[in-house]
Structures are given as structure tokens and as C-alpha cells.
PDB file of N, CA and C in Angstrom:
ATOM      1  N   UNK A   1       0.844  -1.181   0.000  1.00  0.00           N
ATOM      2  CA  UNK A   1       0.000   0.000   0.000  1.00  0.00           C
ATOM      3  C   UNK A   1       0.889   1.242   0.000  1.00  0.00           C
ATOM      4  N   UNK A   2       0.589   2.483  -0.484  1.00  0.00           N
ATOM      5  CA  UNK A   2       0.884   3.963  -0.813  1.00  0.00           C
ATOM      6  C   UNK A   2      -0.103   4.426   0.262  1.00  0.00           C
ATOM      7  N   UNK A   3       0.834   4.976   1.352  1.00  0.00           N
ATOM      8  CA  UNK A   3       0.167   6.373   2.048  1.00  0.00           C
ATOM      9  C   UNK A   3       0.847   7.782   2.192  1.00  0.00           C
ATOM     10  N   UNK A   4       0.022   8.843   1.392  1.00  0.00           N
ATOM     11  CA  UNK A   4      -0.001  10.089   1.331  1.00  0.00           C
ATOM     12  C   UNK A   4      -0.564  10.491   2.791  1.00  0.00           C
ATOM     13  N   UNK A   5       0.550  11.202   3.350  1.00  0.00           N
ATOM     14  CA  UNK A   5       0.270  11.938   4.462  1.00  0.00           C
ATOM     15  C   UNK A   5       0.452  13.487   4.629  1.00  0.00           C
ATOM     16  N   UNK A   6      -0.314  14.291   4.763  1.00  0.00           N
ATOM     17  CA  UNK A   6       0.139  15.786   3.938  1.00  0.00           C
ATOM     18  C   UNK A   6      -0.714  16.715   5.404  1.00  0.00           C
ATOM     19  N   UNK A   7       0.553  17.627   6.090  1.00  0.00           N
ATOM     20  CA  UNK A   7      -0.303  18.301   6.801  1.00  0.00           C
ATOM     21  C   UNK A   7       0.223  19.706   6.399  1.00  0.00           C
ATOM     22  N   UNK A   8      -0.797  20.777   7.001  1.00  0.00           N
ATOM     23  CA  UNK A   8      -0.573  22.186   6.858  1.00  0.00           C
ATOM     24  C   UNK A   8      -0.719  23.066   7.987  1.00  0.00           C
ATOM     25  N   UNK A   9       0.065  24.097   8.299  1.00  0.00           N
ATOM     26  CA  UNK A   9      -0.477  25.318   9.199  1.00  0.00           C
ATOM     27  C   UNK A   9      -0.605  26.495   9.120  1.00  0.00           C
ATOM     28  N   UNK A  10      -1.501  27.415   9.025  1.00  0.00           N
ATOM     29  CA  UNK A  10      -1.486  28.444   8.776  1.00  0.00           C
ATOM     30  C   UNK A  10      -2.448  29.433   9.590  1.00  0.00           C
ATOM     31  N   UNK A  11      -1.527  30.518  10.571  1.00  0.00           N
ATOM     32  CA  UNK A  11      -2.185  31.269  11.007  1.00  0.00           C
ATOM     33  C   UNK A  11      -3.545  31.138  12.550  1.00  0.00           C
ATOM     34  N   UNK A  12      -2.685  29.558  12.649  1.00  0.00           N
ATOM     35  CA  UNK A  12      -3.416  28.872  13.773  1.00  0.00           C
ATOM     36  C   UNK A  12      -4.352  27.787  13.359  1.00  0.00           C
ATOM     37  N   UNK A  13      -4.449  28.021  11.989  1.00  0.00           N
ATOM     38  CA  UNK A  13      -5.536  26.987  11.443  1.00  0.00           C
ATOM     39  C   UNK A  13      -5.002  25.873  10.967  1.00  0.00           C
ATOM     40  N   UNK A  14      -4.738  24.451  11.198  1.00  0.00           N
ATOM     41  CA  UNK A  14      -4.646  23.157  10.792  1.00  0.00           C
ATOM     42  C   UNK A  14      -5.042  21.989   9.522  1.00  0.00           C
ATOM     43  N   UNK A  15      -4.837  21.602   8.847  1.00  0.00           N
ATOM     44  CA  UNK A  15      -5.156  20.992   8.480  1.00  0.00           C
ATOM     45  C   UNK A  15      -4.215  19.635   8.066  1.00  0.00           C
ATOM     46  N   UNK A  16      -5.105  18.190   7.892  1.00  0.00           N
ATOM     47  CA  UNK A  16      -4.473  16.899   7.599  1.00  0.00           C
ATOM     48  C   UNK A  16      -5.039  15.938   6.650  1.00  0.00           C
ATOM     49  N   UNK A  17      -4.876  15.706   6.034  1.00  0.00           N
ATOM     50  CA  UNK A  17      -4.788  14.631   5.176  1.00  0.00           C
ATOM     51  C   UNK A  17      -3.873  13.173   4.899  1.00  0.00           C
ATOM     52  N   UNK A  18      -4.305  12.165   4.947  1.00  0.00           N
ATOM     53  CA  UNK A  18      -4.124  11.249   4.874  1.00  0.00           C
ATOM     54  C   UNK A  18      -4.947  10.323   3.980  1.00  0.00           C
ATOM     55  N   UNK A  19      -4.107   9.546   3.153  1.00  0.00           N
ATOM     56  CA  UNK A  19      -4.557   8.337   2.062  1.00  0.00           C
ATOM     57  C   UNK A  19      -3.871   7.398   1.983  1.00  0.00           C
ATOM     58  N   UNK A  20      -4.832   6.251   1.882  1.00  0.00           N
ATOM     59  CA  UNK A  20      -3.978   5.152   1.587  1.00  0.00           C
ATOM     60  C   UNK A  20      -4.337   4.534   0.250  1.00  0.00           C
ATOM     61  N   UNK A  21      -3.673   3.869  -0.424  1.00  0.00           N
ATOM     62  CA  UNK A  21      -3.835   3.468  -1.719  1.00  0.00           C
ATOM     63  C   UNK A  21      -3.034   2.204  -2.012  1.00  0.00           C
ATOM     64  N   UNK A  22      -4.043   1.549  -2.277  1.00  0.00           N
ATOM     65  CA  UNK A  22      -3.400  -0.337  -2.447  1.00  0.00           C
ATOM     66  C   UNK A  22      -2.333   0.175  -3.526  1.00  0.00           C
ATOM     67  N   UNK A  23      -0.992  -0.321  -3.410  1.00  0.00           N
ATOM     68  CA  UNK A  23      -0.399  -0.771  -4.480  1.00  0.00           C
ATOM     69  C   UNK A  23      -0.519  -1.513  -6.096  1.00  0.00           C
ATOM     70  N   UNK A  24      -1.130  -2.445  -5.668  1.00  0.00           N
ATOM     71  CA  UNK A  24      -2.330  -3.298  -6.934  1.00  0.00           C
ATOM     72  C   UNK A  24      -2.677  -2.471  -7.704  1.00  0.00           C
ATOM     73  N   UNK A  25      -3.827  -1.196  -6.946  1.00  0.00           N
ATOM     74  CA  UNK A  25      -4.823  -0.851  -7.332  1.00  0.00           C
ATOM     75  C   UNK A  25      -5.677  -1.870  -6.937  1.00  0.00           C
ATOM     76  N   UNK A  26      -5.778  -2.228  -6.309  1.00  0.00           N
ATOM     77  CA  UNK A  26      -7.027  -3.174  -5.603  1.00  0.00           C
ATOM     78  C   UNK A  26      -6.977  -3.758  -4.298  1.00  0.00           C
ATOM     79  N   UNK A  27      -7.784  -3.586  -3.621  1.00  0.00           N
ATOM     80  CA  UNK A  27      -7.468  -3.770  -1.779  1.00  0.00           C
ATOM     81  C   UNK A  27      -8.009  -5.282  -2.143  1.00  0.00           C
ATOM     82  N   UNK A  28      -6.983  -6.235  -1.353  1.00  0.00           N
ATOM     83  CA  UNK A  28      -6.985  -7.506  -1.084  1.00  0.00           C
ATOM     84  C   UNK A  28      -8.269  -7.337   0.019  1.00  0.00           C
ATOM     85  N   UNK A  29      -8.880  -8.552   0.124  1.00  0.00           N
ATOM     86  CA  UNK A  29      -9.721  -8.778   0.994  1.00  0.00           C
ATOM     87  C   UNK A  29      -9.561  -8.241   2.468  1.00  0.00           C
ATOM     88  N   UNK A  30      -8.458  -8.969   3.411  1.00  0.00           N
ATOM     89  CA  UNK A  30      -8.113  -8.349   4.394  1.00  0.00           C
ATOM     90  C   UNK A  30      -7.577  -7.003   4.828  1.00  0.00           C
ATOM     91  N   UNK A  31      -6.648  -6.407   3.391  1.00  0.00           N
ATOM     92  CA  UNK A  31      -6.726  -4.673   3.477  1.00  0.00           C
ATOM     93  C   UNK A  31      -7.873  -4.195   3.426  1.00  0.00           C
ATOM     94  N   UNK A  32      -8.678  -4.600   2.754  1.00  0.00           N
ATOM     95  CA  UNK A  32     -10.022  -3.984   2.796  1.00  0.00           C
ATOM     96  C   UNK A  32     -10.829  -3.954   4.259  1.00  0.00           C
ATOM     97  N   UNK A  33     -10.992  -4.827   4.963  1.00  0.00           N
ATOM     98  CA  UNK A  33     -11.090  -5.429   6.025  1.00  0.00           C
ATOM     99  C   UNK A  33     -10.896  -4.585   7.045  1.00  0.00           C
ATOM    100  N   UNK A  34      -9.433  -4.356   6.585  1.00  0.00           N
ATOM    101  CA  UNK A  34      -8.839  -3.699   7.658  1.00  0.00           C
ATOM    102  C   UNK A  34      -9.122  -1.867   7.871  1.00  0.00           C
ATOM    103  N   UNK A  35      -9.091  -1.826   6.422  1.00  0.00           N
ATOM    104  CA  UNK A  35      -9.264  -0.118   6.045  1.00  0.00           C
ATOM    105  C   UNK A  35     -10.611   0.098   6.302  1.00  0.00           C
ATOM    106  N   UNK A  36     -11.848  -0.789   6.080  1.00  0.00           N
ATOM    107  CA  UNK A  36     -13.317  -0.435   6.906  1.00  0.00           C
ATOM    108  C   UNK A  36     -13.007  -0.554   8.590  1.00  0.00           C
ATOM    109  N   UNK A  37     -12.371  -0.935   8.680  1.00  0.00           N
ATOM    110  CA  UNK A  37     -11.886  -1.012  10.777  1.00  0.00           C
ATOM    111  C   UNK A  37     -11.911   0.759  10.755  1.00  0.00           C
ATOM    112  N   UNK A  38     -10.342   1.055   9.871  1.00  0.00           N
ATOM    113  CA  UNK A  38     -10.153   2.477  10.764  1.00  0.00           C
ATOM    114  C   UNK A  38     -11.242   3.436  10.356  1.00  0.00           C
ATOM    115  N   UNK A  39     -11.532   3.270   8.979  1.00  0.00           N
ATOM    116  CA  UNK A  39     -12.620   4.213   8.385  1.00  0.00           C
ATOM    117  C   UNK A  39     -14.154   4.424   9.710  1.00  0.00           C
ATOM    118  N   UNK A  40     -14.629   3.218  10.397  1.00  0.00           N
ATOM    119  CA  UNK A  40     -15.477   3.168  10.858  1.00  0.00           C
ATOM    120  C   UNK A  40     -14.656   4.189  12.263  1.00  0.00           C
ATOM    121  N   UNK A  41     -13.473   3.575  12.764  1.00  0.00           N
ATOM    122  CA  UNK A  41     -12.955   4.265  13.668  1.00  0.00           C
ATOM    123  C   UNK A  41     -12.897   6.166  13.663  1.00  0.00           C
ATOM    124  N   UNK A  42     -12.999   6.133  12.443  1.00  0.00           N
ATOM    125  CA  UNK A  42     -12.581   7.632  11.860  1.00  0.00           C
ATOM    126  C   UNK A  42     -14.109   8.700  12.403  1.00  0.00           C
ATOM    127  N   UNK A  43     -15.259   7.691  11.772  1.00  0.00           N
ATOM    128  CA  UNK A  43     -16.698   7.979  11.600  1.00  0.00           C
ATOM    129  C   UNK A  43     -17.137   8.235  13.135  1.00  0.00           C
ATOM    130  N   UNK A  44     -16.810   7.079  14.019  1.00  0.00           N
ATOM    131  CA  UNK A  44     -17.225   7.021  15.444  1.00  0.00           C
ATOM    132  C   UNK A  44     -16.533   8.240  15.862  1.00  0.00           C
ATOM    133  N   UNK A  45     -15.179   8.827  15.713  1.00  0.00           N
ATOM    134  CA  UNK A  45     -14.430   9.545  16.379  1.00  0.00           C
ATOM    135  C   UNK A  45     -15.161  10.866  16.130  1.00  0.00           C
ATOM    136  N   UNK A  46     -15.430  10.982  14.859  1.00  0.00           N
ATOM    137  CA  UNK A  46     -16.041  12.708  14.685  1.00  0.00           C
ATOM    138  C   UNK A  46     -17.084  12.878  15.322  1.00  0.00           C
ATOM    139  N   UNK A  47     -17.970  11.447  15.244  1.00  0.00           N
ATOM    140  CA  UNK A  47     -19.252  11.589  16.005  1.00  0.00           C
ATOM    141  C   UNK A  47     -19.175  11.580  16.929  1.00  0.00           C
ATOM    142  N   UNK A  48     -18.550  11.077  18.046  1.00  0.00           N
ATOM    143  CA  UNK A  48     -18.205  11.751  19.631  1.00  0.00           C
ATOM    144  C   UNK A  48     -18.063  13.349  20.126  1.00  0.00           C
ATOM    145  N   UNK A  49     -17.124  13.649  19.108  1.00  0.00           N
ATOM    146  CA  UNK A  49     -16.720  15.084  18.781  1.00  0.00           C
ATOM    147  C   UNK A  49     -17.406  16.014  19.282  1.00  0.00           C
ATOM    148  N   UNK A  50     -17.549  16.904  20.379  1.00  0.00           N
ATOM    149  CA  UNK A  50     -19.238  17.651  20.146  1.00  0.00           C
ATOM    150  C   UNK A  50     -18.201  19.362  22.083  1.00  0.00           C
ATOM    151  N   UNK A  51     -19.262  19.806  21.937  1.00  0.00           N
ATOM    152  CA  UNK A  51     -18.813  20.675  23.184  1.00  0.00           C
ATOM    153  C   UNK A  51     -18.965  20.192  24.721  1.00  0.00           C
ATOM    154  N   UNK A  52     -18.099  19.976  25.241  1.00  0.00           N
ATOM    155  CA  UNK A  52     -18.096  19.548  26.757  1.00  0.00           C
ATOM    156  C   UNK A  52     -17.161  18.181  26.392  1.00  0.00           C
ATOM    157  N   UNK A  53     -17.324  17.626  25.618  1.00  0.00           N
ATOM    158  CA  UNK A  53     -16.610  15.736  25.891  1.00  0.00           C
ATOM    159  C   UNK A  53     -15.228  15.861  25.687  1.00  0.00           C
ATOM    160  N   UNK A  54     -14.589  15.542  26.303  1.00  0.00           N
ATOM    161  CA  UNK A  54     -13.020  15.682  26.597  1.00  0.00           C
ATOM    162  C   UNK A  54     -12.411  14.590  26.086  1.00  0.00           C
ATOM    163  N   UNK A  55     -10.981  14.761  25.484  1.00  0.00           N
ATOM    164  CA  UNK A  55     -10.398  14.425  24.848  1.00  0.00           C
ATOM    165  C   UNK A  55     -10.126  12.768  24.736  1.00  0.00           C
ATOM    166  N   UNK A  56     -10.246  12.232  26.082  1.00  0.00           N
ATOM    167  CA  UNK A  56     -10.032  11.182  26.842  1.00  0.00           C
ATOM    168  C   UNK A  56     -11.030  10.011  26.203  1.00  0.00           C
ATOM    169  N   UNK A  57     -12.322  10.855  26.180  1.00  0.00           N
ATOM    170  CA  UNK A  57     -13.404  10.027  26.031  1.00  0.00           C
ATOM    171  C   UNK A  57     -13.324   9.685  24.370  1.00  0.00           C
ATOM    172  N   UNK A  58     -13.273  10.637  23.831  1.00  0.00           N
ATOM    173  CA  UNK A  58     -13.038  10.391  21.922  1.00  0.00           C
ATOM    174  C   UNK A  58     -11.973   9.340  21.626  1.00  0.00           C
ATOM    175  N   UNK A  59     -11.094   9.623  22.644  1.00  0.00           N
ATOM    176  CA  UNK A  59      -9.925   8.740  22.543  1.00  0.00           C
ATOM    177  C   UNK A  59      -9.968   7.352  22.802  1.00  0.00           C
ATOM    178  N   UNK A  60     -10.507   7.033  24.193  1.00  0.00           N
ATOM    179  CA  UNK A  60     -11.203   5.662  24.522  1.00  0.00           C
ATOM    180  C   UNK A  60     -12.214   4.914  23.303  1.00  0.00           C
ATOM    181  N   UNK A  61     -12.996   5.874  22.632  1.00  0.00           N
ATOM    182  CA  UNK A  61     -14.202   5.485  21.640  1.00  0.00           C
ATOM    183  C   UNK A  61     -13.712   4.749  20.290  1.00  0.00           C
ATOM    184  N   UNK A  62     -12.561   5.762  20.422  1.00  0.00           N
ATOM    185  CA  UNK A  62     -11.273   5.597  19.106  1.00  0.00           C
ATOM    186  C   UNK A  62     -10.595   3.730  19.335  1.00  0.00           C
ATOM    187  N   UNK A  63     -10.310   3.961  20.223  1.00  0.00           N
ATOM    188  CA  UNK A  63      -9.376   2.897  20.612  1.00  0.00           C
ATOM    189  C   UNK A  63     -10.444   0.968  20.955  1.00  0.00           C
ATOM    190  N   UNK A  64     -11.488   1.792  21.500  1.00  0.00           N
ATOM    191  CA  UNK A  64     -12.462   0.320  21.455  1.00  0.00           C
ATOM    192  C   UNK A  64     -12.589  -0.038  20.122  1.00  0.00           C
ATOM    193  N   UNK A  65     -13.145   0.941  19.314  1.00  0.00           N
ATOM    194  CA  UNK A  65     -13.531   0.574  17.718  1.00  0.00           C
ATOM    195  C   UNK A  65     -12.559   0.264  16.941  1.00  0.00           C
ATOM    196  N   UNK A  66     -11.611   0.278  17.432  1.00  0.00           N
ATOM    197  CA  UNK A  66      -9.485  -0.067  16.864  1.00  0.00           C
ATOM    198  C   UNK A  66      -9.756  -1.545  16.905  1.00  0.00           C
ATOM    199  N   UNK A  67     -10.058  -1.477  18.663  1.00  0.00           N
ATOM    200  CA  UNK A  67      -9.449  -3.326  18.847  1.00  0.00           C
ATOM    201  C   UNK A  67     -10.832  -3.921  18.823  1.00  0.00           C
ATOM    202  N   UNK A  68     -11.914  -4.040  18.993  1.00  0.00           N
ATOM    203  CA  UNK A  68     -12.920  -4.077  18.558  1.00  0.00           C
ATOM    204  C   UNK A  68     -12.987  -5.158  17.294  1.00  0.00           C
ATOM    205  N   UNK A  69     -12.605  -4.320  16.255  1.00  0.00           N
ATOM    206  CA  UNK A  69     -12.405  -4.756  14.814  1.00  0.00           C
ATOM    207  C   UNK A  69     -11.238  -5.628  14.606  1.00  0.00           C
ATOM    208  N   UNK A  70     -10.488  -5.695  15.093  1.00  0.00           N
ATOM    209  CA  UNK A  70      -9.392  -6.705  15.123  1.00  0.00           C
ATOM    210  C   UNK A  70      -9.532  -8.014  16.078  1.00  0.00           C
ATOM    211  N   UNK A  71     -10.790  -7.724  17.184  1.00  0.00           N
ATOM    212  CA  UNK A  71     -11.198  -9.075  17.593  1.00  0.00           C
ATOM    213  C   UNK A  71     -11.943  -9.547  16.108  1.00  0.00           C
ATOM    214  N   UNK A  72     -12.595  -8.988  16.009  1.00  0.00           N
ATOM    215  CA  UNK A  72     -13.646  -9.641  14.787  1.00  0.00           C
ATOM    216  C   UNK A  72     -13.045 -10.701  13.807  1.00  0.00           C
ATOM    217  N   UNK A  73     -11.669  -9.727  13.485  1.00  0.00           N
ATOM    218  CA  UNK A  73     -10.810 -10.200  12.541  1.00  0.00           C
ATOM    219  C   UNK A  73     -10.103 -11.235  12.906  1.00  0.00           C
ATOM    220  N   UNK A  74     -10.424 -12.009  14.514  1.00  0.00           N
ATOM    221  CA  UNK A  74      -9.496 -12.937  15.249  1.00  0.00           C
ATOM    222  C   UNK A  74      -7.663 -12.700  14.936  1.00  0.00           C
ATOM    223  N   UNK A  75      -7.672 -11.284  15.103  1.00  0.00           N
ATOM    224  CA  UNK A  75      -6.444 -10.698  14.817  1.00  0.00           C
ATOM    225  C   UNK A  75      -6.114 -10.586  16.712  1.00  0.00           C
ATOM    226  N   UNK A  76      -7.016 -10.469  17.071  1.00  0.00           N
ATOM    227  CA  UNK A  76      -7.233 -10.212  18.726  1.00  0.00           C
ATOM    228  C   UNK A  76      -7.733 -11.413  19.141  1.00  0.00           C
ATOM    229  N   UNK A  77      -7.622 -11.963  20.656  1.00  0.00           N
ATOM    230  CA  UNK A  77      -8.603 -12.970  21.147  1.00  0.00           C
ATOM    231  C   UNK A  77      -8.872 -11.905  22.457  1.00  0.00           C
ATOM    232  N   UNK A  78      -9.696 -12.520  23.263  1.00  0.00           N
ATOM    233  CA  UNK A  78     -10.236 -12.372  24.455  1.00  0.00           C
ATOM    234  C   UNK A  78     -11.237 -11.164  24.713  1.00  0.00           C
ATOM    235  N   UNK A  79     -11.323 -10.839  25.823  1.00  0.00           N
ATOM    236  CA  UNK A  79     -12.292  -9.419  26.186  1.00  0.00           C
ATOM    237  C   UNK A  79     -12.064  -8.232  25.753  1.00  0.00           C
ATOM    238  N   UNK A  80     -12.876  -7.626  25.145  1.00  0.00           N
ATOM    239  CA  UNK A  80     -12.335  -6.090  24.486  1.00  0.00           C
ATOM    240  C   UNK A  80     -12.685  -5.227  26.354  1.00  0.00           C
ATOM    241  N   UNK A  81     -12.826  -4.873  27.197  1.00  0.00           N
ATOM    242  CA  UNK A  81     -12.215  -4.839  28.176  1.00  0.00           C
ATOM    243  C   UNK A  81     -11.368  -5.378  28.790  1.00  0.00           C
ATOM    244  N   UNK A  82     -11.120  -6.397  28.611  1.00  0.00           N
ATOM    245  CA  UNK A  82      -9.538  -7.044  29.553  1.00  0.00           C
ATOM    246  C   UNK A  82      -8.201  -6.347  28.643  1.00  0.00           C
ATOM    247  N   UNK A  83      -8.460  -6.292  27.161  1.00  0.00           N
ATOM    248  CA  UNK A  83      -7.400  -5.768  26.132  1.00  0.00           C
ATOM    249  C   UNK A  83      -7.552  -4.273  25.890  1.00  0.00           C
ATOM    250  N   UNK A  84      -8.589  -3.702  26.316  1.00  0.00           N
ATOM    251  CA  UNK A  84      -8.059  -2.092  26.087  1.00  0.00           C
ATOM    252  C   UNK A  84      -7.787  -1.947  27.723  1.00  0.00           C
ATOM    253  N   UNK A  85      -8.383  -2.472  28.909  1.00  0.00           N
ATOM    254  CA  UNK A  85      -7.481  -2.167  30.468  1.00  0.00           C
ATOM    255  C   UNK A  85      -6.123  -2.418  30.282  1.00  0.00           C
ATOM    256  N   UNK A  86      -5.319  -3.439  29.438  1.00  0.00           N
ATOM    257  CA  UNK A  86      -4.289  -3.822  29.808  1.00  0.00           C
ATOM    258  C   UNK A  86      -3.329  -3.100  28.770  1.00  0.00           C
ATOM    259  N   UNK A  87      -4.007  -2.036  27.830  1.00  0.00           N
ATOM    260  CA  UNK A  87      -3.233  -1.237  27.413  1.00  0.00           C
ATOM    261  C   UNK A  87      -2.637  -1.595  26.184  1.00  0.00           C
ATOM    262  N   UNK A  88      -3.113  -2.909  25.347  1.00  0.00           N
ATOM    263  CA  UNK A  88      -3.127  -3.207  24.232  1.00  0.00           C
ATOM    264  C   UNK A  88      -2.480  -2.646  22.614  1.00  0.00           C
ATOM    265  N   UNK A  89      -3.403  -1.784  23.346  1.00  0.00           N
ATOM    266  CA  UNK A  89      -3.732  -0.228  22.037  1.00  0.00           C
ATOM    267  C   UNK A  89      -2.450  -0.443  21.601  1.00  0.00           C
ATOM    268  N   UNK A  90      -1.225   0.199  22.514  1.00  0.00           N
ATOM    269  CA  UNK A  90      -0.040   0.814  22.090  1.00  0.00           C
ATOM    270  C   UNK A  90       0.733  -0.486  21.473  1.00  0.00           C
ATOM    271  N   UNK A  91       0.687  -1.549  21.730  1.00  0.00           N
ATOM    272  CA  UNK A  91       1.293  -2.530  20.866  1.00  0.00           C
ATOM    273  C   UNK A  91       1.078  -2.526  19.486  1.00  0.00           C
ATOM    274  N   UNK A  92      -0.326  -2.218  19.122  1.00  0.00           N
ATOM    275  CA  UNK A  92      -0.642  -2.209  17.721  1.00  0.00           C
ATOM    276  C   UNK A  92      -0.501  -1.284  16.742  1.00  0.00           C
ATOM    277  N   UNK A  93      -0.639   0.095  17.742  1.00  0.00           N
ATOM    278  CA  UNK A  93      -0.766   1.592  17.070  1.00  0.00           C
ATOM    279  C   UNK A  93       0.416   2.521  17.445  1.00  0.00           C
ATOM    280  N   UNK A  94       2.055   2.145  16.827  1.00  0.00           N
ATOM    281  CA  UNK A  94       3.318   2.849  17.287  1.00  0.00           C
ATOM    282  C   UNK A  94       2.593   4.213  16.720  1.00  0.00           C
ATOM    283  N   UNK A  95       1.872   4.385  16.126  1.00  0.00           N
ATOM    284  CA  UNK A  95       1.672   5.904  15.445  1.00  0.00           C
ATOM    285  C   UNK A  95       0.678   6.573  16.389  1.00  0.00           C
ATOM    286  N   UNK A  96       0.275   5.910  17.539  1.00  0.00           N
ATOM    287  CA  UNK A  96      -0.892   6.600  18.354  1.00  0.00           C
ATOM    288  C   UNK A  96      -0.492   8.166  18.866  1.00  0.00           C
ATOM    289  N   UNK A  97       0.353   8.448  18.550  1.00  0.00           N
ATOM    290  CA  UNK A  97       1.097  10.147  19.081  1.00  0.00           C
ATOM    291  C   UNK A  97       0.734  10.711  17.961  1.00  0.00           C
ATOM    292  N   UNK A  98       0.816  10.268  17.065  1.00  0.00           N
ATOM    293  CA  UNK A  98       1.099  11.053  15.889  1.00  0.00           C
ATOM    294  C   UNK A  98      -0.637  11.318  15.600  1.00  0.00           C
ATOM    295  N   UNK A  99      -1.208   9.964  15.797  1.00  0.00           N
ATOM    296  CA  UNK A  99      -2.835  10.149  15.642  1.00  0.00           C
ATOM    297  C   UNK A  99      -3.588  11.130  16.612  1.00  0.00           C
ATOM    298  N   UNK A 100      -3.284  11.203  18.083  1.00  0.00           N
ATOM    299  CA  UNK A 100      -3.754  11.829  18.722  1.00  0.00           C
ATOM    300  C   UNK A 100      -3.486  13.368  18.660  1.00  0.00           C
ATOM    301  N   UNK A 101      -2.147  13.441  18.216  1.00  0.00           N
ATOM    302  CA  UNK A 101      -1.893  14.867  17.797  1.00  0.00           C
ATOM    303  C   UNK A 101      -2.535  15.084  16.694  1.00  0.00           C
ATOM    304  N   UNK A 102      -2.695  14.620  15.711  1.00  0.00           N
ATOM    305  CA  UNK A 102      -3.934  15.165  14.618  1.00  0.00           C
ATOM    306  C   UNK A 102      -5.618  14.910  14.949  1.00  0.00           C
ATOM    307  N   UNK A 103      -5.802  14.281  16.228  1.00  0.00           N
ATOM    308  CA  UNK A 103      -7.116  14.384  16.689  1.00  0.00           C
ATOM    309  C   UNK A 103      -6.712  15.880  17.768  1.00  0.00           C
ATOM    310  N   UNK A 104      -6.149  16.225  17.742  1.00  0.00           N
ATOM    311  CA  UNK A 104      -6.054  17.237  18.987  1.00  0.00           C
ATOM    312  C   UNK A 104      -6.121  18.715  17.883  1.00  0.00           C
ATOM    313  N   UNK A 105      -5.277  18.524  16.809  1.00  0.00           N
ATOM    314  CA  UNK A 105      -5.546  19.459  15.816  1.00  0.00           C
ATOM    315  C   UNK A 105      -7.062  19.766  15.313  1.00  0.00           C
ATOM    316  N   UNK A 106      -7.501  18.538  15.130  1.00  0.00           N
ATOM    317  CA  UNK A 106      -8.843  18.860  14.733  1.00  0.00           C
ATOM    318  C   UNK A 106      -9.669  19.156  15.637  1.00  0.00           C
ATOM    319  N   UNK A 107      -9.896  18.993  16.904  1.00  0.00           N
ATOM    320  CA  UNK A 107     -10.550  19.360  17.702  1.00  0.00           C
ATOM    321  C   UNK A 107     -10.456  20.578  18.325  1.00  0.00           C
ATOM    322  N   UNK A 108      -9.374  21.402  18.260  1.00  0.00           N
ATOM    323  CA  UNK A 108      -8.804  22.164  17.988  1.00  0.00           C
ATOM    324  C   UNK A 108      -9.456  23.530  16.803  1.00  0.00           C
ATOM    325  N   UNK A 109      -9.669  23.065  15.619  1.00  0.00           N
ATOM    326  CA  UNK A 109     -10.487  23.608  14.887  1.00  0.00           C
ATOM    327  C   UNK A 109     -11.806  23.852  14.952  1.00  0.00           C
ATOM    328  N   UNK A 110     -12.150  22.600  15.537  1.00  0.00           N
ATOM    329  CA  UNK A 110     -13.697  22.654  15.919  1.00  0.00           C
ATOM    330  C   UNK A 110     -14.007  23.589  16.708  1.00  0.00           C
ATOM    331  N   UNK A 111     -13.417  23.540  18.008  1.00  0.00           N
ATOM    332  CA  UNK A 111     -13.275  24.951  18.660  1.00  0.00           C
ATOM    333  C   UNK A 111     -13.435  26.030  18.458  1.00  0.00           C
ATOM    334  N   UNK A 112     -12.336  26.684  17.308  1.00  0.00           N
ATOM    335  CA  UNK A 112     -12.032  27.727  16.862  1.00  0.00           C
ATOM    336  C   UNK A 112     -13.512  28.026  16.086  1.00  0.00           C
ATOM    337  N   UNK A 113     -14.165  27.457  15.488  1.00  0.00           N
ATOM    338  CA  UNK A 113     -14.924  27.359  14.533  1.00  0.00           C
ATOM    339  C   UNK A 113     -16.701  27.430  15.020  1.00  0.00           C
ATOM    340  N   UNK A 114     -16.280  27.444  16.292  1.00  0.00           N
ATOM    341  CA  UNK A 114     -17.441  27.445  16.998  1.00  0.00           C
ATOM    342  C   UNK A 114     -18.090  28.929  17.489  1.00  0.00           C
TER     343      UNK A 114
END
């Protein structure tokens, strides 16, 4: 897979972009699979999004619907509480800094925008 990652700043205002793009040109079954995981993750996250809910909570919402989808995928076994208490997440997601800082950007905007 090809991922385009492209961010901008200007003047306090943020923006990010990110794409991924099968190599093929065609998502194998399990990329596909996998890319409806984060996409849905993406969908849940904005929809949390709102005035008063703190960062923590979008983040938790983020992270169930992560491993969540990777039980499904028997990519995971056991309790999706026993595996997000025991801190899971970060084994799977080395980029979780990098994600949360572009969820912090955007929320961030939302703000501003309000």
C-alpha cells in the first residue's frame, strides 16, 4: 500500500490529510477489512466530537472501535475490556502520538470554529 500523508499550518488553522492506496490498485480482501476497521474508527471519532466531551473520552471510543475490529478479525482474542485495560492499544498503534496529535488538531479547529 501507498500512504499520502500531507499536513498544513497556517495562522493557527490546521489541516491533515491522509490516504492510503493499495499498491495493486485493488485492496486484497483483508486490506479492505482492515481499512473499513479504521474508516469506521474515523466515523465514530467525529461523532463523539461535540462541546463539553473531553479528549479522553473520543480517545477511549477511538481505541475500542481499533481493537474491537481486530477481535472480529481474530487478529485479537479475548475481552475487548480485559485488552483495552491492559493497554493493548499501544502494541498495535506505534503511530498513536502522531494520531492523537492530529485528533487534537482537529478538535482544535472545531473549537475555533465554533
Amino acid at each position: 500500500a501507498r500512504v499520502i500523508d500531507v499536513g498544513a499550518e497556517y495562522k493557527g488553522y490546521y489541516s491533515d490529510i491522509t490516504r492510503t492506496i493499495p499498491a495493486s490498485g485493488r485492496y486484497s480482501e483483508r486490506q479492505a477489512q482492515l481499512y473499513n476497521i479504521v474508516l469506521n474508527a474515523q466515523v465514530v471519532s467525529i461523532g463523539t466530537l461535540r462541546h463539553g466531551v473531553t479528549f479522553g473520552i473520543v480517545r477511549e471510543a477511538t481505541e475500542r472501535i481499533l481493537l474491537q475490529g481486530l477481535l472480529e478479525l481474530n487478529l485479537l482474542t479475548g475481552d475487548l475490556d480485559d485488552i483495552y485495560n491492559f493497554n493493548v492499544f499501544v502494541f498495535f498503534f506505534s503511530s498513536l502520538v502522531f494520531l492523537l496529535y492530529d485528533m487534537v488538531k482537529f478538535v482544535c479547529f472545531l473549537i475555533r470554529i465554533q
